[in-house]
Protein backbone atom coordinates (compact mmCIF):
# COMPACT_ATOMS: atom_id res chain seq x y z
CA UNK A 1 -6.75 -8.47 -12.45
CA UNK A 2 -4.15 -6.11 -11.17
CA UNK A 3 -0.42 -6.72 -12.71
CA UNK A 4 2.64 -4.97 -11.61
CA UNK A 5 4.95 -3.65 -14.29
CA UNK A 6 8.63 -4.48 -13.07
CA UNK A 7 11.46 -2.67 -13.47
CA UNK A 8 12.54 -4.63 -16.49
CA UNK A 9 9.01 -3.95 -17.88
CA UNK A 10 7.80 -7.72 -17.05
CA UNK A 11 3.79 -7.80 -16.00
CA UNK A 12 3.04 -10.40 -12.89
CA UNK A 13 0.00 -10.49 -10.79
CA UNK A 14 0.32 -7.84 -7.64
CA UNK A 15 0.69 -10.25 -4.68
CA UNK A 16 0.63 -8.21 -1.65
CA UNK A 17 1.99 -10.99 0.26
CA UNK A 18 5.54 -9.84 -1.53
CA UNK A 19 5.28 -6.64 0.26
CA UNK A 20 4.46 -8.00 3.54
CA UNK A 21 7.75 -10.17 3.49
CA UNK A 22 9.75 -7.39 2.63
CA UNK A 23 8.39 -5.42 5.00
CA UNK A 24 9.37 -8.57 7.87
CA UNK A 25 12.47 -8.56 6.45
CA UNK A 26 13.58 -4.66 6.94
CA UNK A 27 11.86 -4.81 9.95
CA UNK A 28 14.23 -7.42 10.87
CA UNK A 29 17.42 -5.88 10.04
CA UNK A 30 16.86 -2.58 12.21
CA UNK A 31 16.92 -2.59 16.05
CA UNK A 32 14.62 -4.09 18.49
CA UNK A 33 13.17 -0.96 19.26
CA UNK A 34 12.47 0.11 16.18
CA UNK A 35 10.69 -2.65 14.83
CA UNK A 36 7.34 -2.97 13.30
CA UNK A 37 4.95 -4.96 15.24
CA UNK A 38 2.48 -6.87 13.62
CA UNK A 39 -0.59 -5.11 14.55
CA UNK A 40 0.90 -1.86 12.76
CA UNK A 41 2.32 -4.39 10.07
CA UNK A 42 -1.59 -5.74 9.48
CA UNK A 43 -2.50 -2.07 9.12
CA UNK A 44 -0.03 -0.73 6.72
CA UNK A 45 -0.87 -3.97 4.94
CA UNK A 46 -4.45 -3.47 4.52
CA UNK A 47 -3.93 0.69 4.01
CA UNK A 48 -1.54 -0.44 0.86
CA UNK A 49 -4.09 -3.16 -0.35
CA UNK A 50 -6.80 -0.26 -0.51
CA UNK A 51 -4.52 2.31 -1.88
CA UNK A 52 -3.11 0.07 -4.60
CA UNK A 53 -6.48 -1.95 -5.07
CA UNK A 54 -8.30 1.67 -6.48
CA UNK A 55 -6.23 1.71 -9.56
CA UNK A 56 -7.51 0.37 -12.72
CA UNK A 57 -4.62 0.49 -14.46
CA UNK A 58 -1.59 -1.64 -13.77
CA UNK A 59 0.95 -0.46 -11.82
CA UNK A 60 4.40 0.62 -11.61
CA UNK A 61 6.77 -1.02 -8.83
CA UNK A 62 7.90 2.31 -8.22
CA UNK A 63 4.38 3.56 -7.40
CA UNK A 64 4.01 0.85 -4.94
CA UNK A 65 7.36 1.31 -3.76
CA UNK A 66 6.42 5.29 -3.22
CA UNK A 67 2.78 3.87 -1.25
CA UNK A 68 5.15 1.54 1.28
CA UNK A 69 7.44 4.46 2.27
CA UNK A 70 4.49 7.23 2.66
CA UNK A 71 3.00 4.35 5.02
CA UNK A 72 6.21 3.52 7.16
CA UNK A 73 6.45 7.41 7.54
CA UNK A 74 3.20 8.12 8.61
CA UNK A 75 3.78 5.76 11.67
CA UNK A 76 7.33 7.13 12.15
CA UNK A 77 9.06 3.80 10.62
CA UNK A 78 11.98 5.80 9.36
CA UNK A 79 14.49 2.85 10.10
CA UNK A 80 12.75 0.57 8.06
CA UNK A 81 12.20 3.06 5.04
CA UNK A 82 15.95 3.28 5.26
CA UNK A 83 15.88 -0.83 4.86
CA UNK A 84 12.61 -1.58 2.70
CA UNK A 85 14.58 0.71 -0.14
C-alpha cells in the first residue's frame, strides 16, 4: 500500500481524493474564467493517480506536490498553481 510521508515525517495512506479537494478548492478561489472544469479536473486526477501509483516506494508530499503543479501547467492552470501552493 502506498503511504505518504508528511512534512512532519508522519506515514498515512495516499488518498487521492485529498488532492482532488484541494484542487476544487484553488480552483475556487481564482476567477471564473480561470477555473478548472471538471472534465480537465477528472484528467489531471487520473494523470496524478498513474504518475504517483508507479512508485514503489512511499512518497514524499513534496513529490506529489511537484506532480500537481507540472499537471496544472501543462493545461495552462497557472492561477491555480499560484492557489494549490
Amino acid at each position: 500500500m502506498l503511504k505518504v510521508v508528511k512534512r512532519n515525517g508522519k506515514k498515512e495512506k495516499f488518498d487521492l481524493n485529498k488532492i482532488k479537494s484541494a484542487l476544487e478548492k484553488a480552483s475556487s478561489e481564482v476567477n471564473k474564467e480561470d477555473q478548472i472544469d471538471s472534465t480537465t479536473l477528472n484528467i489531471i486526477i487520473y494523470n496524478l493517480d498513474s504518475r504517483i501509483n508507479r512508485f514503489d516506494r512511499n512518497v514524499n508530499v513534496e513529490e506529489i506536490q511537484d506532480m500537481v503543479e507540472e499537471e496544472l501547467i501543462n493545461y495552462n492552470y497557472y492561477a491555480i498553481v499560484r492557489h494549490y501552493i
